[in-house]
PDB file of N, CA and C in Angstrom:
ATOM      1  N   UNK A   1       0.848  -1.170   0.000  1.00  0.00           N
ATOM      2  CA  UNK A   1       0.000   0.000   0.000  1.00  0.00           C
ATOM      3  C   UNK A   1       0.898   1.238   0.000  1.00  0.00           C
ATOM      4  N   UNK A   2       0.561   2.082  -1.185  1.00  0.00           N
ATOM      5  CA  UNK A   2       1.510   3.489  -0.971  1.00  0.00           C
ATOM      6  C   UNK A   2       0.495   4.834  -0.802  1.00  0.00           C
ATOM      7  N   UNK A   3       1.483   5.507  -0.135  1.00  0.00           N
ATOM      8  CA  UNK A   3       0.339   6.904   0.980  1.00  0.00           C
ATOM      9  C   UNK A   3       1.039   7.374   0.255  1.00  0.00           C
ATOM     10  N   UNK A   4       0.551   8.939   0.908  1.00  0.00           N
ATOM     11  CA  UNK A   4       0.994  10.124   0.426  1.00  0.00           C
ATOM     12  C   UNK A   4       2.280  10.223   1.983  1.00  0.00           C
ATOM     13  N   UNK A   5       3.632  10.720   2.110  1.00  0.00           N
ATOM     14  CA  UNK A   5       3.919  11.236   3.168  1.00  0.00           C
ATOM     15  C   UNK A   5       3.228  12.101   4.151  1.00  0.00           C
ATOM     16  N   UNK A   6       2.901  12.640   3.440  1.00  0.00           N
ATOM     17  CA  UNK A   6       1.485  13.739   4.419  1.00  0.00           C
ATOM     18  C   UNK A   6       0.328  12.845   5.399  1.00  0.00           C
ATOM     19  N   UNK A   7      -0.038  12.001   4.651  1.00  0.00           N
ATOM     20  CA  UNK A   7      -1.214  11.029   5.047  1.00  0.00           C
ATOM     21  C   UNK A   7      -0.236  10.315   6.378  1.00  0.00           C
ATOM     22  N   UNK A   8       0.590   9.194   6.139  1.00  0.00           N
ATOM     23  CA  UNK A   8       1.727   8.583   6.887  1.00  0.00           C
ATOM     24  C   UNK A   8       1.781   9.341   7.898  1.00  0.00           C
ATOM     25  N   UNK A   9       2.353  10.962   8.333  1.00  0.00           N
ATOM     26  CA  UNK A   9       2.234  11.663   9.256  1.00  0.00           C
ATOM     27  C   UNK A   9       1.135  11.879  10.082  1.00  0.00           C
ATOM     28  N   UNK A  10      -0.015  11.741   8.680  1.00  0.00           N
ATOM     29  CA  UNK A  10      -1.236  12.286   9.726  1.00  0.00           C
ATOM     30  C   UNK A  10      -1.831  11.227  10.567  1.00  0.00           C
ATOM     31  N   UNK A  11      -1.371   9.909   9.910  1.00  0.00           N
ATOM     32  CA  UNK A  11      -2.264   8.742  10.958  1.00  0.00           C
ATOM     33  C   UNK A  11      -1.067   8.267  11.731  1.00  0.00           C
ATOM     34  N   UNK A  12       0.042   8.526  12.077  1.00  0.00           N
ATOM     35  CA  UNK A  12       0.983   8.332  12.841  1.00  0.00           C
ATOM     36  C   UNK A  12       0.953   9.558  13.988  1.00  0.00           C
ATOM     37  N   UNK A  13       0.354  10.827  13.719  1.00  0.00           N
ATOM     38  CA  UNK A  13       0.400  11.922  14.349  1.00  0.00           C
ATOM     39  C   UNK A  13      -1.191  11.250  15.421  1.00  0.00           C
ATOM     40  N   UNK A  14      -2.231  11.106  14.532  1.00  0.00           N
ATOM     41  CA  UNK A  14      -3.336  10.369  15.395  1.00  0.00           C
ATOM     42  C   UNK A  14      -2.898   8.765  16.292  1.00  0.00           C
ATOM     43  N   UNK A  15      -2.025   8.221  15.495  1.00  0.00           N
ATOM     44  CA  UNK A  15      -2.571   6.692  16.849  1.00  0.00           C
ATOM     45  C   UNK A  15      -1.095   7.496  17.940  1.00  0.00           C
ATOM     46  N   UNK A  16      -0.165   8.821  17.666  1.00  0.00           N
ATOM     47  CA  UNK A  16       0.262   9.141  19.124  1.00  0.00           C
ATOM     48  C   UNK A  16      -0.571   9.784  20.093  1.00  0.00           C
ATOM     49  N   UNK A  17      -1.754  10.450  19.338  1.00  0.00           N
ATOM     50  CA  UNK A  17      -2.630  11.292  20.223  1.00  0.00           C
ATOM     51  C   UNK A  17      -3.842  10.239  20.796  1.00  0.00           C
ATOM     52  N   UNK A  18      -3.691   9.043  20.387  1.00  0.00           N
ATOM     53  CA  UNK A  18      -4.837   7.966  20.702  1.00  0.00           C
ATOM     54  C   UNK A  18      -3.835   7.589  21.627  1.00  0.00           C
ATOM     55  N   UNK A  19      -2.830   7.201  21.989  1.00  0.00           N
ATOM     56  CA  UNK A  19      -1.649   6.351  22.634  1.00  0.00           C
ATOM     57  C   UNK A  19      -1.701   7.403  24.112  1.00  0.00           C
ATOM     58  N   UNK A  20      -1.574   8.722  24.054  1.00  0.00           N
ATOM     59  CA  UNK A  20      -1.436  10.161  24.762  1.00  0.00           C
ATOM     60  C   UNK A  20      -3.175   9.710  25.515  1.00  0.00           C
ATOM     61  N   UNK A  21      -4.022   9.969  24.782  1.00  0.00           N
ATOM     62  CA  UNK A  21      -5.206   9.423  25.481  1.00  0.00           C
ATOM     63  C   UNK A  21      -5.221   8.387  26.880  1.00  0.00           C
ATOM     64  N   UNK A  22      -5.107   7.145  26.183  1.00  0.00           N
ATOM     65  CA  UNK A  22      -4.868   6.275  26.796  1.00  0.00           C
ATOM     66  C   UNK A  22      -3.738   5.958  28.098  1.00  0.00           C
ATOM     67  N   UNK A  23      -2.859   7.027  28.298  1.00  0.00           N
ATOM     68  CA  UNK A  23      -1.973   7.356  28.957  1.00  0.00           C
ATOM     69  C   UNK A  23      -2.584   8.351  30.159  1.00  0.00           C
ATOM     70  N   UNK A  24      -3.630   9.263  29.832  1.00  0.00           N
ATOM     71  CA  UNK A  24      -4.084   9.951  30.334  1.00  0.00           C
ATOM     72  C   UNK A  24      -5.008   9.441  31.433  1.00  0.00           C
ATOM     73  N   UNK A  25      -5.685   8.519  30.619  1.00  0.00           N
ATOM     74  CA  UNK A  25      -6.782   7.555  31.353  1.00  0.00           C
ATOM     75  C   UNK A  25      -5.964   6.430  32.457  1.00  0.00           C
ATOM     76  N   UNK A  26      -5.110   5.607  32.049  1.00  0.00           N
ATOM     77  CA  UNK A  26      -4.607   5.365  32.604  1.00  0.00           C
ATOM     78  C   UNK A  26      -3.454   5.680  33.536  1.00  0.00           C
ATOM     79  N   UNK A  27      -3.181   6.600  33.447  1.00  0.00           N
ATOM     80  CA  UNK A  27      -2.083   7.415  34.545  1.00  0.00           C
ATOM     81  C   UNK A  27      -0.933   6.721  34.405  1.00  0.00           C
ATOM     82  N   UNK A  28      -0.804   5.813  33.194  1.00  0.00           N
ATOM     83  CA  UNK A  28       0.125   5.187  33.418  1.00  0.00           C
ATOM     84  C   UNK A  28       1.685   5.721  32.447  1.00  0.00           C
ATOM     85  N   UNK A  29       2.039   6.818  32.794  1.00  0.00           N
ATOM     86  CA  UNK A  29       3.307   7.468  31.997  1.00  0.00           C
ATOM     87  C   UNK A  29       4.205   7.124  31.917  1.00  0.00           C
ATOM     88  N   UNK A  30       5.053   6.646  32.888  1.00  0.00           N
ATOM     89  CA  UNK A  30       6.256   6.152  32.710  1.00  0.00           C
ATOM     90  C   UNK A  30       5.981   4.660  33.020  1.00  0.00           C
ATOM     91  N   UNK A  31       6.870   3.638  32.234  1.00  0.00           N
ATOM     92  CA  UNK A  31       7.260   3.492  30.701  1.00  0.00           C
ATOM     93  C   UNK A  31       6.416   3.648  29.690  1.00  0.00           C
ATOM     94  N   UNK A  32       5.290   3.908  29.721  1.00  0.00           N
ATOM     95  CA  UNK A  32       3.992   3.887  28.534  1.00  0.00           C
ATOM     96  C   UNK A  32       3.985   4.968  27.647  1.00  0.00           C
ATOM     97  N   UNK A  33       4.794   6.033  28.161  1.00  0.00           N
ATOM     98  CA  UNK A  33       5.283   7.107  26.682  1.00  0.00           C
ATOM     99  C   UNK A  33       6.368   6.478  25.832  1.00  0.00           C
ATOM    100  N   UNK A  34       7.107   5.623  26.614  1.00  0.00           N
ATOM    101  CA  UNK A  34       7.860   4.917  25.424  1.00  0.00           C
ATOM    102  C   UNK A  34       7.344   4.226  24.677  1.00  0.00           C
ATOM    103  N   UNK A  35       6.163   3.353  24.564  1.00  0.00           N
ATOM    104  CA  UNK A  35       5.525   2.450  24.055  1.00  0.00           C
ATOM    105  C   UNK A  35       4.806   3.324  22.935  1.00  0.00           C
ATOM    106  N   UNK A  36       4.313   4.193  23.541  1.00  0.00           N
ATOM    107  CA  UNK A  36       3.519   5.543  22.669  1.00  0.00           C
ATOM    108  C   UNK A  36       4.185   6.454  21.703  1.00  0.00           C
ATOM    109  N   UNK A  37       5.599   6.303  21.945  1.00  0.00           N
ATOM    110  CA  UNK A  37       6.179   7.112  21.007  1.00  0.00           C
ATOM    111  C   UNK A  37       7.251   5.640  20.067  1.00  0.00           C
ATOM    112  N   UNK A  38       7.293   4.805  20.429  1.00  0.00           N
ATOM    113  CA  UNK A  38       8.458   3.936  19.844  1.00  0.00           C
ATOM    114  C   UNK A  38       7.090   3.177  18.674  1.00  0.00           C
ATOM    115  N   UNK A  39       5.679   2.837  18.894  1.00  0.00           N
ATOM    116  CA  UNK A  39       4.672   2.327  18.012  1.00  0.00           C
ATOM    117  C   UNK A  39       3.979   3.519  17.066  1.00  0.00           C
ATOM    118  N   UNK A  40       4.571   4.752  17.432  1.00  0.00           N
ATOM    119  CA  UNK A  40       4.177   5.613  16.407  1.00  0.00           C
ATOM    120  C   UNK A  40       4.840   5.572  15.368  1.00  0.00           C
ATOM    121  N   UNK A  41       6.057   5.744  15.810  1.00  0.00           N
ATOM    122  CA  UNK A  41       7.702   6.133  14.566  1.00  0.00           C
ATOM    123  C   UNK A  41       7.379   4.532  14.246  1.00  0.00           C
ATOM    124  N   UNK A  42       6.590   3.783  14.533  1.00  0.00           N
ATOM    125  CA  UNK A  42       7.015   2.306  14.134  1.00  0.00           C
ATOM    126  C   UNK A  42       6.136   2.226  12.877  1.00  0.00           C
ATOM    127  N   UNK A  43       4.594   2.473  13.280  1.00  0.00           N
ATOM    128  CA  UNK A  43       3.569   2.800  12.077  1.00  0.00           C
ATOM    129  C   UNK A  43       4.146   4.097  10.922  1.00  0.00           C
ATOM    130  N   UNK A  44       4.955   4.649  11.644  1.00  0.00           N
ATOM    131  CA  UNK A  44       5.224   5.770  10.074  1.00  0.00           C
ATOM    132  C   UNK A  44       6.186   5.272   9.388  1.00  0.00           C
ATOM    133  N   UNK A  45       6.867   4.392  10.078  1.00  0.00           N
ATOM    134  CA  UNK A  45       8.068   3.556   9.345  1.00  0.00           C
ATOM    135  C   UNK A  45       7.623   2.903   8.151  1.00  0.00           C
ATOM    136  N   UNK A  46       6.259   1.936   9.206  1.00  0.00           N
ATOM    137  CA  UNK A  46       5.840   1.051   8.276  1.00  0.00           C
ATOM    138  C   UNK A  46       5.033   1.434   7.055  1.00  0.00           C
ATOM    139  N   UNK A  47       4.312   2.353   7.013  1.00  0.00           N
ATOM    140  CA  UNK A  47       3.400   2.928   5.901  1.00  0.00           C
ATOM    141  C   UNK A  47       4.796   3.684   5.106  1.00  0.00           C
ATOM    142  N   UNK A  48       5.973   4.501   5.022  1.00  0.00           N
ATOM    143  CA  UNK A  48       6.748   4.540   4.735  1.00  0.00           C
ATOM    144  C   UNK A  48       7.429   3.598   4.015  1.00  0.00           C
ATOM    145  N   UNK A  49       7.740   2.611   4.442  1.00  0.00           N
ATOM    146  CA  UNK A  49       8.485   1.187   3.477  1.00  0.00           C
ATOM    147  C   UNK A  49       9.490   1.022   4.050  1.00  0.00           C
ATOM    148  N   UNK A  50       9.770   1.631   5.243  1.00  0.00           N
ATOM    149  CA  UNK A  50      11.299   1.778   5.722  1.00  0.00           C
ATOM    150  C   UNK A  50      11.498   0.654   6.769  1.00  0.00           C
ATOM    151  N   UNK A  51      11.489  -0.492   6.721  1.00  0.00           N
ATOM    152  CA  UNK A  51      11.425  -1.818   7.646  1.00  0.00           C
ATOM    153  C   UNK A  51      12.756  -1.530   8.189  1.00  0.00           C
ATOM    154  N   UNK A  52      14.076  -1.521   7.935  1.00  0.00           N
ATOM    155  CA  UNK A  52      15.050  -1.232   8.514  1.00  0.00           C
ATOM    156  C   UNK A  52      14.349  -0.431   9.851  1.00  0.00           C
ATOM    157  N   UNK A  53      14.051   1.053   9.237  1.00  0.00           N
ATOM    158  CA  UNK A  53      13.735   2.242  10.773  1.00  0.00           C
ATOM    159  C   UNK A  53      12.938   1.509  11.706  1.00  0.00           C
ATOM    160  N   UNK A  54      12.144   0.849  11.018  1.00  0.00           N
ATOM    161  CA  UNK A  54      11.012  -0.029  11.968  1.00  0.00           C
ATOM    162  C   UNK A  54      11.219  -0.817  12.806  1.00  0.00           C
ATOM    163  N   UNK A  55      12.432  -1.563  12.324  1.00  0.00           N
ATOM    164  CA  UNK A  55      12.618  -2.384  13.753  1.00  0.00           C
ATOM    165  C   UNK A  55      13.401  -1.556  14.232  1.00  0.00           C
ATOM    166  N   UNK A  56      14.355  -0.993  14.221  1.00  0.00           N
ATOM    167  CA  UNK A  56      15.302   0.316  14.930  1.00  0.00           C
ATOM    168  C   UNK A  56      14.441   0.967  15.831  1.00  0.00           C
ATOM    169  N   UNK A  57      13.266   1.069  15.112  1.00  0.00           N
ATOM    170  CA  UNK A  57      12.729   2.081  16.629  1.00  0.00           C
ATOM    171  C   UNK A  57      11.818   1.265  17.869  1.00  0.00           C
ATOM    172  N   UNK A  58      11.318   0.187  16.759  1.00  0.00           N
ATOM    173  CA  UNK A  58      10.812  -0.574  17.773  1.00  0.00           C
ATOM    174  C   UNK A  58      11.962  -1.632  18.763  1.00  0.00           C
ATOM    175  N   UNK A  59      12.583  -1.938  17.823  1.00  0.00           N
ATOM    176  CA  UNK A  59      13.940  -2.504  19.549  1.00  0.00           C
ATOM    177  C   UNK A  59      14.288  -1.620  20.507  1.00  0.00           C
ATOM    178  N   UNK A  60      14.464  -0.040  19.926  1.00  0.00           N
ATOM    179  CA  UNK A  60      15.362   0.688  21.038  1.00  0.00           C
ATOM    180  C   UNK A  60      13.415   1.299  21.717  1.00  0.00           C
ATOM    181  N   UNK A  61      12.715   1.412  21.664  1.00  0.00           N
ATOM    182  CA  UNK A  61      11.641   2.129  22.617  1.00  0.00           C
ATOM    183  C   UNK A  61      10.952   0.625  23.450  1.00  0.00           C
ATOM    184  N   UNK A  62      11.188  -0.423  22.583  1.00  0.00           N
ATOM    185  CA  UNK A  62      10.299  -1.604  23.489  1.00  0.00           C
ATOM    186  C   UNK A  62      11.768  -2.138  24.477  1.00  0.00           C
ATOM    187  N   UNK A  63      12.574  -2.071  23.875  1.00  0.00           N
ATOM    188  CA  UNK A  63      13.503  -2.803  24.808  1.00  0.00           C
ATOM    189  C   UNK A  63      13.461  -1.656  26.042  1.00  0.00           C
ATOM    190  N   UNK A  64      14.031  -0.585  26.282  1.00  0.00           N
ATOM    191  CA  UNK A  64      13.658   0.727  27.233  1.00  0.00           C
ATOM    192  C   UNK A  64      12.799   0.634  27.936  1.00  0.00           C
ATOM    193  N   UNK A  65      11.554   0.445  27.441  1.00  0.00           N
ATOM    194  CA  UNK A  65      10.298  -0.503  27.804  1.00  0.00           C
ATOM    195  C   UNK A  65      10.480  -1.283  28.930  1.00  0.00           C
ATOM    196  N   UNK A  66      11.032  -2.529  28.340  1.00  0.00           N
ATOM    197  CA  UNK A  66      11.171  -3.847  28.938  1.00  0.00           C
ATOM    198  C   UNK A  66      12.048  -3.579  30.018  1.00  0.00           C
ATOM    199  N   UNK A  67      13.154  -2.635  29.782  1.00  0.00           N
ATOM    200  CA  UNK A  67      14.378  -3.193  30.507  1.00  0.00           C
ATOM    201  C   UNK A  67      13.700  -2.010  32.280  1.00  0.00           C
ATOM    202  N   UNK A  68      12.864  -1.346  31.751  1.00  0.00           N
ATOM    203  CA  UNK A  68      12.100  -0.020  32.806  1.00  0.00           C
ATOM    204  C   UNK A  68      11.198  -1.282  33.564  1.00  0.00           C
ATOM    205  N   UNK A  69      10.801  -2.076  33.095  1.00  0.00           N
ATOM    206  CA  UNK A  69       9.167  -2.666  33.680  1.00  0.00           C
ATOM    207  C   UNK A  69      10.086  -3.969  34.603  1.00  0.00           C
ATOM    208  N   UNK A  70      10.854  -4.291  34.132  1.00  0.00           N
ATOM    209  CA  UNK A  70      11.566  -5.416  34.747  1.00  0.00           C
ATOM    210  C   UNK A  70      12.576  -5.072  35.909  1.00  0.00           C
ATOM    211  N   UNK A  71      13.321  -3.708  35.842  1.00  0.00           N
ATOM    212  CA  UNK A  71      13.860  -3.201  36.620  1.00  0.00           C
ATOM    213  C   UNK A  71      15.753  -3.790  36.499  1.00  0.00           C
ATOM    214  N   UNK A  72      15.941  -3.092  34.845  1.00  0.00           N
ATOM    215  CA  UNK A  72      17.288  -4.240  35.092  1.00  0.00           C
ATOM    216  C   UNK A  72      17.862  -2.972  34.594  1.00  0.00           C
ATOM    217  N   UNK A  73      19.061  -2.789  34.890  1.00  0.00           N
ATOM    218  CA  UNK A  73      20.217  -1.928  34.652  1.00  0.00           C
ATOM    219  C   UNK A  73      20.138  -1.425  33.447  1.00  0.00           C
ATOM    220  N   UNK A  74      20.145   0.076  33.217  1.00  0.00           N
ATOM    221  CA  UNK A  74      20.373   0.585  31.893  1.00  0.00           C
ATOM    222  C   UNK A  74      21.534   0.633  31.457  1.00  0.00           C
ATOM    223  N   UNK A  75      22.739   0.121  32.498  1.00  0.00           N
ATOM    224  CA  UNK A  75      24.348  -0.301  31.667  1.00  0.00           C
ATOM    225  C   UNK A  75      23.739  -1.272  30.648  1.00  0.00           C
ATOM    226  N   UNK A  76      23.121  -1.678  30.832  1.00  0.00           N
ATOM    227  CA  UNK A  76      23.377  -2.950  30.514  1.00  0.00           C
ATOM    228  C   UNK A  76      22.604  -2.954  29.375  1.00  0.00           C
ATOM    229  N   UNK A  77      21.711  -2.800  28.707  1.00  0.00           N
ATOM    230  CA  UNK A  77      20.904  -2.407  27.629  1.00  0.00           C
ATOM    231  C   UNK A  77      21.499  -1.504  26.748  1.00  0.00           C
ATOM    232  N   UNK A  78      21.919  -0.403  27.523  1.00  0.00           N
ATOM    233  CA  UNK A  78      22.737   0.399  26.370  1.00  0.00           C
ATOM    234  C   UNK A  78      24.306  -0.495  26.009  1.00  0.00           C
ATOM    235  N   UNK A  79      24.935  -1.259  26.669  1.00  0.00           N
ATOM    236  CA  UNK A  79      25.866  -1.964  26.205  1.00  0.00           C
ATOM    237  C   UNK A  79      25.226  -3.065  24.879  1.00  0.00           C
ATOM    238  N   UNK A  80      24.216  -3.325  25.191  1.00  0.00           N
ATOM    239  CA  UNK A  80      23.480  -4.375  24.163  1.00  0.00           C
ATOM    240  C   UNK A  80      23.178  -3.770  23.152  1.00  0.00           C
ATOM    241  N   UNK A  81      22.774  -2.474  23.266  1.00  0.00           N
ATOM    242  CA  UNK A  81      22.568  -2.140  21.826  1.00  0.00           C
ATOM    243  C   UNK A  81      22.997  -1.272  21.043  1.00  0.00           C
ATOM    244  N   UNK A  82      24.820  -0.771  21.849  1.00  0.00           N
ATOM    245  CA  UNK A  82      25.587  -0.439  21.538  1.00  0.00           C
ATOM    246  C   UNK A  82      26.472  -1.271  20.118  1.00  0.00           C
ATOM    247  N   UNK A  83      26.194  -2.934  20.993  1.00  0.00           N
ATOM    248  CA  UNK A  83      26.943  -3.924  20.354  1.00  0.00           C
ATOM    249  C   UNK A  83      25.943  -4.170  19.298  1.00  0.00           C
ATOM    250  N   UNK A  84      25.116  -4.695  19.295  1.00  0.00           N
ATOM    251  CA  UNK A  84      24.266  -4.945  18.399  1.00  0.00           C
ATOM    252  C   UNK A  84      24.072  -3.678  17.189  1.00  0.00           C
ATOM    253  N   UNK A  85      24.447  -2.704  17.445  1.00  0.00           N
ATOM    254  CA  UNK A  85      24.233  -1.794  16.614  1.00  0.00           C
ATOM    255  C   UNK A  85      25.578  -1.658  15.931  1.00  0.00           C
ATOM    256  N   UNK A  86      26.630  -1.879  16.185  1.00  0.00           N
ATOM    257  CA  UNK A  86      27.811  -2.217  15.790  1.00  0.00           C
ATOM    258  C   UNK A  86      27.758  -3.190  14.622  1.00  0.00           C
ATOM    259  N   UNK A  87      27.457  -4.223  15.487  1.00  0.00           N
ATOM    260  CA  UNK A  87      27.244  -5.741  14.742  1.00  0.00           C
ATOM    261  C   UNK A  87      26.618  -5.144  13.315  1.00  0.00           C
ATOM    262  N   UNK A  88      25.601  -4.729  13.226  1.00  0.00           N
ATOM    263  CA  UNK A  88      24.522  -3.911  11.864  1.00  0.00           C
ATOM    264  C   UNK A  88      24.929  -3.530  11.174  1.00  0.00           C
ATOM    265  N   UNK A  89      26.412  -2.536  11.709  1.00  0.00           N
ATOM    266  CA  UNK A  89      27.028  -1.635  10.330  1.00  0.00           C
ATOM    267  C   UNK A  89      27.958  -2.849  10.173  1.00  0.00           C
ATOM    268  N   UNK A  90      28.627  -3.446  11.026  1.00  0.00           N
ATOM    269  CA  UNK A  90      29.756  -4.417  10.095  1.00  0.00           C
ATOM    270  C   UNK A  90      29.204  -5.341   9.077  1.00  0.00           C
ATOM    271  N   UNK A  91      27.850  -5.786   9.717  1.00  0.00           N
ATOM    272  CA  UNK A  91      27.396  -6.701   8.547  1.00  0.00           C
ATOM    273  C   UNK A  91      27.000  -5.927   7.453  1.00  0.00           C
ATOM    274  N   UNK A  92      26.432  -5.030   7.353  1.00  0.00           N
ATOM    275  CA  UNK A  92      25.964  -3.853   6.224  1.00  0.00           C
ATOM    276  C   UNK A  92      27.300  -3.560   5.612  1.00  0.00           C
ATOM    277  N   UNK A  93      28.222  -2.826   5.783  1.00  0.00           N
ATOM    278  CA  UNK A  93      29.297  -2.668   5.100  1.00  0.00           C
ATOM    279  C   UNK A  93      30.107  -4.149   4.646  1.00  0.00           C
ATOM    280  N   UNK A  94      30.474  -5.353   5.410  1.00  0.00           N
ATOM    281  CA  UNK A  94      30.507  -6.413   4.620  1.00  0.00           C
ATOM    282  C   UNK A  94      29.940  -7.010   3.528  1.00  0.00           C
ATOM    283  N   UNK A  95      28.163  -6.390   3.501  1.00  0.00           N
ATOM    284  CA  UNK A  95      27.648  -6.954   2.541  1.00  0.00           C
ATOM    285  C   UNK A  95      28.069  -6.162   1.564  1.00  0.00           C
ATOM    286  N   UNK A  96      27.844  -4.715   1.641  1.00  0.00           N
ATOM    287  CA  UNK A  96      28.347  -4.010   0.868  1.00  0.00           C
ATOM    288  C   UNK A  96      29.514  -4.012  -0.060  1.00  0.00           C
ATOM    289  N   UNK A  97      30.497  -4.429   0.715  1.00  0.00           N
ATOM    290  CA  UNK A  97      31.964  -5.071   0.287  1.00  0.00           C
ATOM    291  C   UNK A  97      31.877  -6.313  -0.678  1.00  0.00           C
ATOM    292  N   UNK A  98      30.723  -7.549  -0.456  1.00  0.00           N
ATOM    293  CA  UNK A  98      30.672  -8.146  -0.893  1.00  0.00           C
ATOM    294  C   UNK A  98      29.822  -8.452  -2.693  1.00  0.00           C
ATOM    295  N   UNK A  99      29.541  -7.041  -2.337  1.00  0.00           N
ATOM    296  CA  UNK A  99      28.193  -6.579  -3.921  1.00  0.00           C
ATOM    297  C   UNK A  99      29.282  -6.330  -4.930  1.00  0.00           C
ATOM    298  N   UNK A 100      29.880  -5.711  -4.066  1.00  0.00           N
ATOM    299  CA  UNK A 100      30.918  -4.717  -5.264  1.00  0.00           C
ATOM    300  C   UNK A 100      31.829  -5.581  -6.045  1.00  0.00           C
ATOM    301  N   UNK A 101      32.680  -6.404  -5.350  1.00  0.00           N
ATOM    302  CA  UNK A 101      33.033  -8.018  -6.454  1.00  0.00           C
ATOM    303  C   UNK A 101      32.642  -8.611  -7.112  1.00  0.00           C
TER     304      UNK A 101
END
């Protein structure tokens, strides 16, 4: 399915103000603005075509998420996806390396 960019914004701009709602009602803000802002950029990703950004935003706002609700060290998450984000460009530029032969 292809949008207009304009459109993409505008129903990504609505399910954050539906997400903001629901936050309201539930009082439940912290971690639930992360959830609210990491499934927005996730839907504009996705109506976008941009699956790469999509999981990018959805690992780094759900993991934040997770690692807030569980109560585990933010060393330790940002070391994970320090590495893991590392890991991404070496394999990306390897593949890259590997097109060009």
């Amino acid at each position: 399915m292809t949008l207009s960019p304009k459109r993409v914004y505008a129903i990504s701009g609505a399910c954050f103000l539906f997400g903001l709602a629901i936050l309201v009602y539930t009082s439940y803000w912290w971690p639930g603005i992360l959830l609210v802002i990491g499934l927005s950029l996730a839907i504009r990703h996705f109506f976008l075509g941009r699956s790469y950004d999509l999981l990018r935003s959805l690992g780094f706002f759900i993991g934040l998420f997770v690692v807030d609700e569980l109560g585990l060290s933010l060393h330790l998450f940002f070391a994970i996806l320090l590495t893991f984000g590392a890991t991404l460009v070496l394999l990306r530029r390897f593949r890259d390396c590997l097109r060009i032969n």
